[in-house]
C-alpha atoms as a PDB file:
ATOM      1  CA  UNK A   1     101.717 163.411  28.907  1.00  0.00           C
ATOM      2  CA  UNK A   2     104.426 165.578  27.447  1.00  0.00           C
ATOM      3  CA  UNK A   3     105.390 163.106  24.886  1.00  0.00           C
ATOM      4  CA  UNK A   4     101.689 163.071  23.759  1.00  0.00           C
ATOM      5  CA  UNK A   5     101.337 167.018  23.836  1.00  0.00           C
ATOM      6  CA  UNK A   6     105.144 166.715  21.976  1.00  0.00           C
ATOM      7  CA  UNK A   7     103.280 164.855  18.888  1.00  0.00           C
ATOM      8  CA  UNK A   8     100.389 167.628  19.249  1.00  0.00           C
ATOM      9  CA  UNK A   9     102.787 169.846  18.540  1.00  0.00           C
ATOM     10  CA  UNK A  10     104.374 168.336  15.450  1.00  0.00           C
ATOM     11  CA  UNK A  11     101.528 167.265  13.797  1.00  0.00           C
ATOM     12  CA  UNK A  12      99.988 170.924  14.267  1.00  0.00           C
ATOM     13  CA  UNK A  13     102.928 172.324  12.881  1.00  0.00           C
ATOM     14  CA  UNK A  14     103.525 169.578   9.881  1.00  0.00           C
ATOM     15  CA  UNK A  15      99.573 170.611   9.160  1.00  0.00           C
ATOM     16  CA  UNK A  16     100.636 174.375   8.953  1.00  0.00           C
ATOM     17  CA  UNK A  17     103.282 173.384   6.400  1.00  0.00           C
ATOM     18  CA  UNK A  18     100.972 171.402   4.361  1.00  0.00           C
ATOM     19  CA  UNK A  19      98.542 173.524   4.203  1.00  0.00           C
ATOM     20  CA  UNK A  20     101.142 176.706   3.428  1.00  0.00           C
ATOM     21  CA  UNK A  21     102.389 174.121   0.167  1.00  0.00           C
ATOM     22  CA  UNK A  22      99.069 173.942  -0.637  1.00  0.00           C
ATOM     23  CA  UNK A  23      98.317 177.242  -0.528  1.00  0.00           C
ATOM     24  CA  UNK A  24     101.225 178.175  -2.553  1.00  0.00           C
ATOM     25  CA  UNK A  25     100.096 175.569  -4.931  1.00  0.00           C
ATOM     26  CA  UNK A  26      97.073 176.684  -5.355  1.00  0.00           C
ATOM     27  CA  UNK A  27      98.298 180.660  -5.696  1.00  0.00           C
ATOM     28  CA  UNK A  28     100.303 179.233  -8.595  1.00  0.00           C
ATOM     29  CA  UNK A  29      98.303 177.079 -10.446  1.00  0.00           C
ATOM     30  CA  UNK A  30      95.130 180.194 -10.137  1.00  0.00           C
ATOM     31  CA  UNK A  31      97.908 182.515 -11.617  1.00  0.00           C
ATOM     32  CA  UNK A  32      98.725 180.615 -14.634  1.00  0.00           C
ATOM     33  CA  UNK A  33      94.498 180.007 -15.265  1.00  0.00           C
ATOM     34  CA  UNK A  34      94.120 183.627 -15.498  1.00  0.00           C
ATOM     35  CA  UNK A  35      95.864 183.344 -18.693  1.00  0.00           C
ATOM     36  CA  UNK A  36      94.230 180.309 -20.015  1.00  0.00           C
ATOM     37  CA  UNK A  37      91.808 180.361 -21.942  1.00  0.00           C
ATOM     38  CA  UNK A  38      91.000 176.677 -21.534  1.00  0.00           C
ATOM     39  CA  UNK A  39      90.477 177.107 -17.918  1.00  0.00           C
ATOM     40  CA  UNK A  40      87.890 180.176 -18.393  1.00  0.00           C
ATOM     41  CA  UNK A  41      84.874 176.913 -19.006  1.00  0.00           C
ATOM     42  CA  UNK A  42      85.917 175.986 -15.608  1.00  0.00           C
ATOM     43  CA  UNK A  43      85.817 178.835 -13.843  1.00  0.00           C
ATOM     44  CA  UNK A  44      82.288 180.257 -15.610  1.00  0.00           C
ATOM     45  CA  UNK A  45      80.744 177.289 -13.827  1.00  0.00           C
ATOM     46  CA  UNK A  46      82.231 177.564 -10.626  1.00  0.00           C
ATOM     47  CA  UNK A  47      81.301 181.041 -10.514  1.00  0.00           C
ATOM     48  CA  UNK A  48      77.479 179.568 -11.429  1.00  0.00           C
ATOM     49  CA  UNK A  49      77.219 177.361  -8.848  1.00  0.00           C
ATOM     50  CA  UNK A  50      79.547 179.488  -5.642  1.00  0.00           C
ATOM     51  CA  UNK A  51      78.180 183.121  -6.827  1.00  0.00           C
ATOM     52  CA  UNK A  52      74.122 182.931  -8.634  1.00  0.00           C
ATOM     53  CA  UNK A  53      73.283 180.105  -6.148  1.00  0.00           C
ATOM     54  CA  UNK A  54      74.088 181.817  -3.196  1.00  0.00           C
ATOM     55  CA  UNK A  55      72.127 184.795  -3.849  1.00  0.00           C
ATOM     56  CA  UNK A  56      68.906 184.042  -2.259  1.00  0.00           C
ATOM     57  CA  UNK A  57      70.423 183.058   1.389  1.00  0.00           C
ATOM     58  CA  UNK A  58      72.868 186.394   0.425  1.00  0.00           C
ATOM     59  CA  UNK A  59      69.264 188.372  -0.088  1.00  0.00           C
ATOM     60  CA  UNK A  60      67.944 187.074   3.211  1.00  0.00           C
ATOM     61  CA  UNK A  61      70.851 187.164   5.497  1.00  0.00           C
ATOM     62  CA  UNK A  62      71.741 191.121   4.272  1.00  0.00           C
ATOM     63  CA  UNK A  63      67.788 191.864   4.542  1.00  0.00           C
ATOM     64  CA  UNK A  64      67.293 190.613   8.435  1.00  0.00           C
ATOM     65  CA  UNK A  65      70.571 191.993   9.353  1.00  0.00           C
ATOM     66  CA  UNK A  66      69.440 195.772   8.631  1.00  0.00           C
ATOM     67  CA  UNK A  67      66.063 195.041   9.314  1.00  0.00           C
ATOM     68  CA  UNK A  68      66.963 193.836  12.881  1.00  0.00           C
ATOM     69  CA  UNK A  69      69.657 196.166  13.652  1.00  0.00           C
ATOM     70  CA  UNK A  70      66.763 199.079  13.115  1.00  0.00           C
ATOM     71  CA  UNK A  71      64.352 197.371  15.578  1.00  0.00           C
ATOM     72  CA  UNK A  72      67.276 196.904  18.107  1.00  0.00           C
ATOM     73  CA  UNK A  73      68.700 200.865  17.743  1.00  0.00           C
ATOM     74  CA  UNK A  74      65.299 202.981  17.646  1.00  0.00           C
ATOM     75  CA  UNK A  75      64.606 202.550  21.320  1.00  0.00           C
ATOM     76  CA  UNK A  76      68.184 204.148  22.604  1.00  0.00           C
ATOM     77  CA  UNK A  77      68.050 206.848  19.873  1.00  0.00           C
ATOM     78  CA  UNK A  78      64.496 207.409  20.558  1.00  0.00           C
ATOM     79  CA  UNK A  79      65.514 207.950  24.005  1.00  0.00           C
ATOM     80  CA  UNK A  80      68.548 210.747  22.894  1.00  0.00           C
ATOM     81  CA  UNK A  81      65.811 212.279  20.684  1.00  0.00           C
ATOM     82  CA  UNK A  82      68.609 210.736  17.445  1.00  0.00           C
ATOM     83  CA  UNK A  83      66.127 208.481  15.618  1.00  0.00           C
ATOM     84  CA  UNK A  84      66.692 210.201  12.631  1.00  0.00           C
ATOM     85  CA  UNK A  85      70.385 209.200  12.589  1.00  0.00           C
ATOM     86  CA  UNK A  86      69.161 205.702  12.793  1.00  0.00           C
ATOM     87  CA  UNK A  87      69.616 204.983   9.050  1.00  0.00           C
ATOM     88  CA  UNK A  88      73.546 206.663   9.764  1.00  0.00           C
ATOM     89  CA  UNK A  89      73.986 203.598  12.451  1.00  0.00           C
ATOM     90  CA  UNK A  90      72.790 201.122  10.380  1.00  0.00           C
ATOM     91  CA  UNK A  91      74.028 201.482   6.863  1.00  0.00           C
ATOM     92  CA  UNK A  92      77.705 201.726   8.822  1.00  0.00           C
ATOM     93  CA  UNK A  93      76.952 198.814  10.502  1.00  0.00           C
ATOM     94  CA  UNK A  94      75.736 196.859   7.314  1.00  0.00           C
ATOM     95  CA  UNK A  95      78.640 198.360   5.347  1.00  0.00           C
ATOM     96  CA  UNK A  96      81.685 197.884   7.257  1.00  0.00           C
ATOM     97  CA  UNK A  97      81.495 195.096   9.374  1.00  0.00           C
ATOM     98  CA  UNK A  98      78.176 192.947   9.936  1.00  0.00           C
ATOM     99  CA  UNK A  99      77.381 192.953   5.821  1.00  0.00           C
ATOM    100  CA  UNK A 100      80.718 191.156   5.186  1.00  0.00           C
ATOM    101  CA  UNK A 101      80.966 189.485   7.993  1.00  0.00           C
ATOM    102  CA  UNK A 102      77.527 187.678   8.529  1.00  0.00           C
ATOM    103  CA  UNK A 103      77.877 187.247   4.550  1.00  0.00           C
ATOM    104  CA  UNK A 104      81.048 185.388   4.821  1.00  0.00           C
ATOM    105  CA  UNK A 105      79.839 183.260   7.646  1.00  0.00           C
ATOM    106  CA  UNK A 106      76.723 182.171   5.199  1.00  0.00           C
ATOM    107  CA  UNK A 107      79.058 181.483   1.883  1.00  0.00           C
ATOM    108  CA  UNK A 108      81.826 179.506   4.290  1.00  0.00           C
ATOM    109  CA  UNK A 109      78.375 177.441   5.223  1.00  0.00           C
ATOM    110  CA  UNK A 110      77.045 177.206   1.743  1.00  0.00           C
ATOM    111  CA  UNK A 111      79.716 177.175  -0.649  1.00  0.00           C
ATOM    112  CA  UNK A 112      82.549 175.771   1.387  1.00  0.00           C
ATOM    113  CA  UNK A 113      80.645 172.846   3.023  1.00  0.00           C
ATOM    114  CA  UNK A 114      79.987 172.239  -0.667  1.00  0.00           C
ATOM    115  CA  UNK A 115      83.052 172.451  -2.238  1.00  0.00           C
ATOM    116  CA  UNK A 116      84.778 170.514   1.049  1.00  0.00           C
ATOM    117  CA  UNK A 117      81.561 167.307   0.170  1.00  0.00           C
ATOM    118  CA  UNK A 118      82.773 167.129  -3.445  1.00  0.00           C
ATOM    119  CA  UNK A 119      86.488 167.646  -3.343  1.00  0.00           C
ATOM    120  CA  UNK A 120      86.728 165.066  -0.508  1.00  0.00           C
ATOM    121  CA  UNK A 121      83.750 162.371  -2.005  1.00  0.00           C
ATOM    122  CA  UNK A 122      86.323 162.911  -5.190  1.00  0.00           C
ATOM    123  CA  UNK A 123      89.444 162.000  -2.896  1.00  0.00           C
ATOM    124  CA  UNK A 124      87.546 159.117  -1.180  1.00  0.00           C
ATOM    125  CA  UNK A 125      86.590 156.997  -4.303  1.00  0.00           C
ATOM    126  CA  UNK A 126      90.051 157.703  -5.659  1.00  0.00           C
ATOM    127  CA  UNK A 127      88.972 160.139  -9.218  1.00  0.00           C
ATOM    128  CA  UNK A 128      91.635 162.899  -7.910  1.00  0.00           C
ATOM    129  CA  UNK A 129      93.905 160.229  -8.415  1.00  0.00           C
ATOM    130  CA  UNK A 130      93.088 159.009 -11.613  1.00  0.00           C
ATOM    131  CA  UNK A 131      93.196 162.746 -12.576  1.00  0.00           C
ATOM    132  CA  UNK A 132      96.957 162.547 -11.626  1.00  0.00           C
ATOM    133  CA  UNK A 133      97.722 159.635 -13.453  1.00  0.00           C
ATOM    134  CA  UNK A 134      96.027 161.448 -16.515  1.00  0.00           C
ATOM    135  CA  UNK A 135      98.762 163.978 -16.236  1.00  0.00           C
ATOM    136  CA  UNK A 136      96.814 166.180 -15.427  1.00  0.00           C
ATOM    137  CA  UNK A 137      97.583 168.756 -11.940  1.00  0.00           C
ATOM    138  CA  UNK A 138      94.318 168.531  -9.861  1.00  0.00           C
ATOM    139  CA  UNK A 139      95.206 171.764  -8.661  1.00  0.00           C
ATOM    140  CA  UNK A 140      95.115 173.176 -11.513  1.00  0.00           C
ATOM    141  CA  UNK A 141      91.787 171.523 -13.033  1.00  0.00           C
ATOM    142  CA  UNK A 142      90.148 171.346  -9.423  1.00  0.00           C
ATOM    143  CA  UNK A 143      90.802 174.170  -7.222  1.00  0.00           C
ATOM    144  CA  UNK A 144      91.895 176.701  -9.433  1.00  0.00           C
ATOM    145  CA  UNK A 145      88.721 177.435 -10.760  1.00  0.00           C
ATOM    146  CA  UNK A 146      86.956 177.095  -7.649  1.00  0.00           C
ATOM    147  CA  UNK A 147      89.297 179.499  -5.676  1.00  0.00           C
ATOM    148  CA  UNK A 148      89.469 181.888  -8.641  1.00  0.00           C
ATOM    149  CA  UNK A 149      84.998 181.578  -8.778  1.00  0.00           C
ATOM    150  CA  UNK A 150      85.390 182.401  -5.019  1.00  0.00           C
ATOM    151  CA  UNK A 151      87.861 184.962  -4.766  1.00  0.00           C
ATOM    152  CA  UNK A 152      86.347 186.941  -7.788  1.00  0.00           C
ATOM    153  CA  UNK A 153      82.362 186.701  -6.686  1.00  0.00           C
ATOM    154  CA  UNK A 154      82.738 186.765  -2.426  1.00  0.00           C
ATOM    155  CA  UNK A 155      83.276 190.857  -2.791  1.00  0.00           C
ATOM    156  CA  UNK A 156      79.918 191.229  -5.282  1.00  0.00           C
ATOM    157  CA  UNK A 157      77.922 188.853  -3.109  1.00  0.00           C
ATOM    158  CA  UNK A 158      78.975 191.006   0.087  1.00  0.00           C
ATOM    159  CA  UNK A 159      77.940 194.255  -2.046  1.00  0.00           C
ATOM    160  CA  UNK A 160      74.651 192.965  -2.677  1.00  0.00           C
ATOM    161  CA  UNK A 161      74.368 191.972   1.112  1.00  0.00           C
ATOM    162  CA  UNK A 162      75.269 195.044   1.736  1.00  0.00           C
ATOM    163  CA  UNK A 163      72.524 196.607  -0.436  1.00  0.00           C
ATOM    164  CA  UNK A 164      69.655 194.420   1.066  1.00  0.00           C
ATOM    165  CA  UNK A 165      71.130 194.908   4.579  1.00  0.00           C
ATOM    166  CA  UNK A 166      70.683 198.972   3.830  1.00  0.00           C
ATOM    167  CA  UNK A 167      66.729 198.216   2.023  1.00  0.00           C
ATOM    168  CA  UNK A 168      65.588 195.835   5.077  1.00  0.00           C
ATOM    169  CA  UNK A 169      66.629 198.870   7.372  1.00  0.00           C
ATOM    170  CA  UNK A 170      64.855 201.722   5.801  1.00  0.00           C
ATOM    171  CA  UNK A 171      61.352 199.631   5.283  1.00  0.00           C
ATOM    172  CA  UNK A 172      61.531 199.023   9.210  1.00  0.00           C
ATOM    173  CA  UNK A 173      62.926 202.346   9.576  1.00  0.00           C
ATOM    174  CA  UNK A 174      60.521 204.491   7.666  1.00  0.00           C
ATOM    175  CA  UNK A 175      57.724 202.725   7.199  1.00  0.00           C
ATOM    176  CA  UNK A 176      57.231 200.206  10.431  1.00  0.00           C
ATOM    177  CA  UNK A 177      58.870 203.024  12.846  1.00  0.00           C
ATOM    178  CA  UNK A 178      57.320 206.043  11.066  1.00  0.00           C
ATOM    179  CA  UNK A 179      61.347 207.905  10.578  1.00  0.00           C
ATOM    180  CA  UNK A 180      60.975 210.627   8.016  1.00  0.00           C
ATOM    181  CA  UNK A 181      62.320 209.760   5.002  1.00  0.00           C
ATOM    182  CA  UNK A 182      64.299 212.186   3.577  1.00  0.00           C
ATOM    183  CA  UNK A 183      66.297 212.903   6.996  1.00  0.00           C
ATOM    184  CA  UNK A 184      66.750 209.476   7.204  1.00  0.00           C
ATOM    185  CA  UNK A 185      68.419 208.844   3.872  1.00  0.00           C
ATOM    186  CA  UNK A 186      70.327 212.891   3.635  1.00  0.00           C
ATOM    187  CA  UNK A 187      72.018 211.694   7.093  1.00  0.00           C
ATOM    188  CA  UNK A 188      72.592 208.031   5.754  1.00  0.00           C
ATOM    189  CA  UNK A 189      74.723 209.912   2.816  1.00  0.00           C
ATOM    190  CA  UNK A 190      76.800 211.935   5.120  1.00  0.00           C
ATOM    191  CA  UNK A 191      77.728 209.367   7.187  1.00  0.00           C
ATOM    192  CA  UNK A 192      78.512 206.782   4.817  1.00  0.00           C
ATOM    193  CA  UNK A 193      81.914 207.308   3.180  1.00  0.00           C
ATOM    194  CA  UNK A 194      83.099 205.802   0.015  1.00  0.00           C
ATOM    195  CA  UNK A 195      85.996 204.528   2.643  1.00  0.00           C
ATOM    196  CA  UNK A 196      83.431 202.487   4.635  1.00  0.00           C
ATOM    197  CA  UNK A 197      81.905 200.660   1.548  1.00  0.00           C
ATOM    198  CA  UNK A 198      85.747 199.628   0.370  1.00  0.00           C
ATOM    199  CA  UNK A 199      86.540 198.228   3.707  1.00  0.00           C
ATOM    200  CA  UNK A 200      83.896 195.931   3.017  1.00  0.00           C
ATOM    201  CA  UNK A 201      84.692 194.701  -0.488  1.00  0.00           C
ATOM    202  CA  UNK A 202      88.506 194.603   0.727  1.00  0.00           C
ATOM    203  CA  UNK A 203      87.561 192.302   3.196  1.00  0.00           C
ATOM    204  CA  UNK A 204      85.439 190.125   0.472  1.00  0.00           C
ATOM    205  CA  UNK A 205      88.371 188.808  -1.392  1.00  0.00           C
ATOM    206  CA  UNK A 206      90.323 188.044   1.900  1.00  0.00           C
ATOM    207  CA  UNK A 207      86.980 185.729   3.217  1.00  0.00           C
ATOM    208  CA  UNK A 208      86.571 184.600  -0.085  1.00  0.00           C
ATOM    209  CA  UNK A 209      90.244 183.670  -0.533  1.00  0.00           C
ATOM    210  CA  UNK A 210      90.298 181.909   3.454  1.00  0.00           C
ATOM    211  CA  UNK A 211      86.955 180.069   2.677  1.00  0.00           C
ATOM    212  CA  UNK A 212      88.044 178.481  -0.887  1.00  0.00           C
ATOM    213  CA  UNK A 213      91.502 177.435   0.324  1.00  0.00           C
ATOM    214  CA  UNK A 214      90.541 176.159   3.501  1.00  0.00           C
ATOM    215  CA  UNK A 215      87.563 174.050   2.090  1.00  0.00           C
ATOM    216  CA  UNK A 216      89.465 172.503  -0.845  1.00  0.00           C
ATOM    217  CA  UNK A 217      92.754 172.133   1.259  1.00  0.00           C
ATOM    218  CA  UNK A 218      90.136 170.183   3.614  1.00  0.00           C
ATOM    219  CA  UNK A 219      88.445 167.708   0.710  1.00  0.00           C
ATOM    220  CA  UNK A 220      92.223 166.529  -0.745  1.00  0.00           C
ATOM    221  CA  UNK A 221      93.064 166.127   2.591  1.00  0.00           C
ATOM    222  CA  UNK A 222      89.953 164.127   3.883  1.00  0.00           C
ATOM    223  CA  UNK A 223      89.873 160.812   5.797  1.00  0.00           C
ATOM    224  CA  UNK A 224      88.072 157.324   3.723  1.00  0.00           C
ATOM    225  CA  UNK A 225      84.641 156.881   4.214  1.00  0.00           C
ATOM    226  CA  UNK A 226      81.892 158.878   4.568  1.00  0.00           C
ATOM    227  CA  UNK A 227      82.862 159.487   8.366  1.00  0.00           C
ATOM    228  CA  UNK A 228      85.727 161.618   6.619  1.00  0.00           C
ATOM    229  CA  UNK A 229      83.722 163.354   4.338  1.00  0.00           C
ATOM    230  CA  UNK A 230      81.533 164.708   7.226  1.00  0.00           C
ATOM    231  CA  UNK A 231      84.280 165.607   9.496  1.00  0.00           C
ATOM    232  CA  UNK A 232      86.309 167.111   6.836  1.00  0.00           C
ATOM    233  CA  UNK A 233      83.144 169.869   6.145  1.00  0.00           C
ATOM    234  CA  UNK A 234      82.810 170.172  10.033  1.00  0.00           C
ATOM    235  CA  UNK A 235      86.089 171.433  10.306  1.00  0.00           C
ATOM    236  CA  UNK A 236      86.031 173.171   7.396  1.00  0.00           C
ATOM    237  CA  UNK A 237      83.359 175.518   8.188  1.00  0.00           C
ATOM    238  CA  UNK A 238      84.994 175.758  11.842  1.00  0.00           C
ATOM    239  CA  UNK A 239      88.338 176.764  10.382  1.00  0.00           C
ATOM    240  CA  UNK A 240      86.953 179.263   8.109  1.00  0.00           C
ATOM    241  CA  UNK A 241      84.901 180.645  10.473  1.00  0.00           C
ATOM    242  CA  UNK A 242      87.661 181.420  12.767  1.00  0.00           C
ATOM    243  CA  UNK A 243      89.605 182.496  10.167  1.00  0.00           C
ATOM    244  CA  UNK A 244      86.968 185.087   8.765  1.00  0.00           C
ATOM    245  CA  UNK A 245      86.901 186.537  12.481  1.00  0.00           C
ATOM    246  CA  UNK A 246      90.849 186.581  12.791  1.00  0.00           C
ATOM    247  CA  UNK A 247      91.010 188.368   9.278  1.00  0.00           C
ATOM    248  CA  UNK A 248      88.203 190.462  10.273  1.00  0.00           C
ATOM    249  CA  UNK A 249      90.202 191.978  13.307  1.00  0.00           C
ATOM    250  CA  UNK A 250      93.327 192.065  11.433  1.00  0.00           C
ATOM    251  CA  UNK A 251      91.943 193.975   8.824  1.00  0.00           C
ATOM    252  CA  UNK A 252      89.687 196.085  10.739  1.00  0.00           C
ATOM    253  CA  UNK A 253      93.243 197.029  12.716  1.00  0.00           C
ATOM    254  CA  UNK A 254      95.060 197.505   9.474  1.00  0.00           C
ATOM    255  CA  UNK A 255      92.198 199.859   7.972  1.00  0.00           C
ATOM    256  CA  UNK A 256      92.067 202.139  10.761  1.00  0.00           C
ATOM    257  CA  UNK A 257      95.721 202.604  11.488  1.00  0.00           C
ATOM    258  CA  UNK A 258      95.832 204.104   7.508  1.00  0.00           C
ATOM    259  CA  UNK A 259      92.541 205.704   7.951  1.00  0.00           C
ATOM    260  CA  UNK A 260      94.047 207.369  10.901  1.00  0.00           C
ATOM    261  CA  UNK A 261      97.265 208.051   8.868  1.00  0.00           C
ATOM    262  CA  UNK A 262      96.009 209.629   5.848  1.00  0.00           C
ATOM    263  CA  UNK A 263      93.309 211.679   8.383  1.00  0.00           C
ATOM    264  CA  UNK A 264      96.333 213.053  10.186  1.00  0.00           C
ATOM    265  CA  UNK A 265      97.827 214.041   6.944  1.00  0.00           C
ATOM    266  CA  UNK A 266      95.210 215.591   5.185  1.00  0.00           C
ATOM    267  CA  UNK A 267      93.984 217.732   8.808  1.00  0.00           C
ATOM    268  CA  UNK A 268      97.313 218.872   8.918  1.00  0.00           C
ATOM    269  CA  UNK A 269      97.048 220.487   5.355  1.00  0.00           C
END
């Protein structure tokens, strides 16, 4: 029993190391295809395929979110005689933590169940391979692009979550739970800081970084067969779904320590 939890151990570590080389790899080889022209081809159709085609789930995630938040709040601010602040609780909400969040969750679905399928069908019948033999860094021509697509379009995609999140809330809101609207959007204003919507794009290019690099690192690293195809996207999205929670707490930590800091400062003057 120990010796078997012993190999647990090293092979968990020896995968940390492997995947920190190939994350440095990959933080290289995007680098040097921000100044290469050559590359830009590449990365305009990643961007196609991981940003445009994910807007319609983006639309409908961001749009039940608010939407279900304001069914779920009027009753206990209702109660408190608040349900004009209602439109304060949920464009917060939206903003700073479910928007990106839920967003994330639907992108490491979509996009990096999809980019895990083709990097690893790639692996299995050998073409990364031949692309090495070519001379060529499949880094470089592979996940570059795809990282850079991910990391550059995660933050608009959560934006425009984000904005549907804050329409599906004031429909049910205003219209559905009869809110006046003009106290529900003057207190939506004053409660939303400019802060609260960076938070959220902030966090965008850390999900977007932790989905890309954990899906590709997942297809070159894939099993033969089409049984390791499949479990490589299973524990893709499982990996960067625990990852986009981790980051999310990390950040959210982070954010309100200098939030607090800067507070303290600027009270005191």
């Amino acid at each position: 029993m120990i010796e078997t939890m012993g190999a647990k151990a090293i092979q968990a570590v020896s995968n940390i190391g492997r995947f920190a080389r190939f994350v440095s790899d990959v933080t290289a080889a995007s680098a040097r295809s921000c100044v290469r022209s050559s590359t830009y081809p590449l990365i305009w159709a990643q961007m196609n395929i991981i940003g445009v085609r994910s807007v319609p789930v983006i639309m409908i995630t961001g749009a039940f979110v608010g939407m279900t938040l304001a069914i779920q709040a009027y009753d206990q601010l209702a109660g408190m005689g608040l349900e004009e602040h209602l439109g304060v609780l949920i464009n917060v909400s939206v903003v700073k933590e479910l928007g990106p969040v839920l967003a994330a969750i639907m992108l490491a679905g979509r996009v990096g169940g999809a980019l895990t399928a083709e990097l690893g069908t790639m692996n299995v019948t050998e073409q990364i391979d031949a692309i090495r033999s070519m001379g060529t860094d499949p880094i470089r021509h592979l996940v570059a692009p795809r990282v850079l697509a991910c990391l550059l379009l995660t933050p608009f995609l959560i934006i425009y979550a984000d904005l549907m999140g804050i329409i599906g809330g004031y429909f049910v809101s205003v219209i559905q739970l009869g809110i006046n609207a003009r106290a529900y959007w003057s207190l939506s204003a004053n409660g939303v800081e400019l802060w609260d919507v960076a938070i959220g794009v902030i966090k965008g290019i850390f999900f977007g970084a932790a989905i890309a690099a954990i899906s590709c690192y997942k297809g070159f690293t894939c099993r033969e067969g089409a049984h390791g195809v499949g479990q490589a996207c299973t524990e893709a999205f499982v990996a960067s779904f625990i990852s986009i929670l981790a980051l999310d707490f990390a950040l959210a930590v982070i954010f309100k320590a200098i939030y607090n800091t800067f507070w303290s400062i600027k009270s005191l003057v």
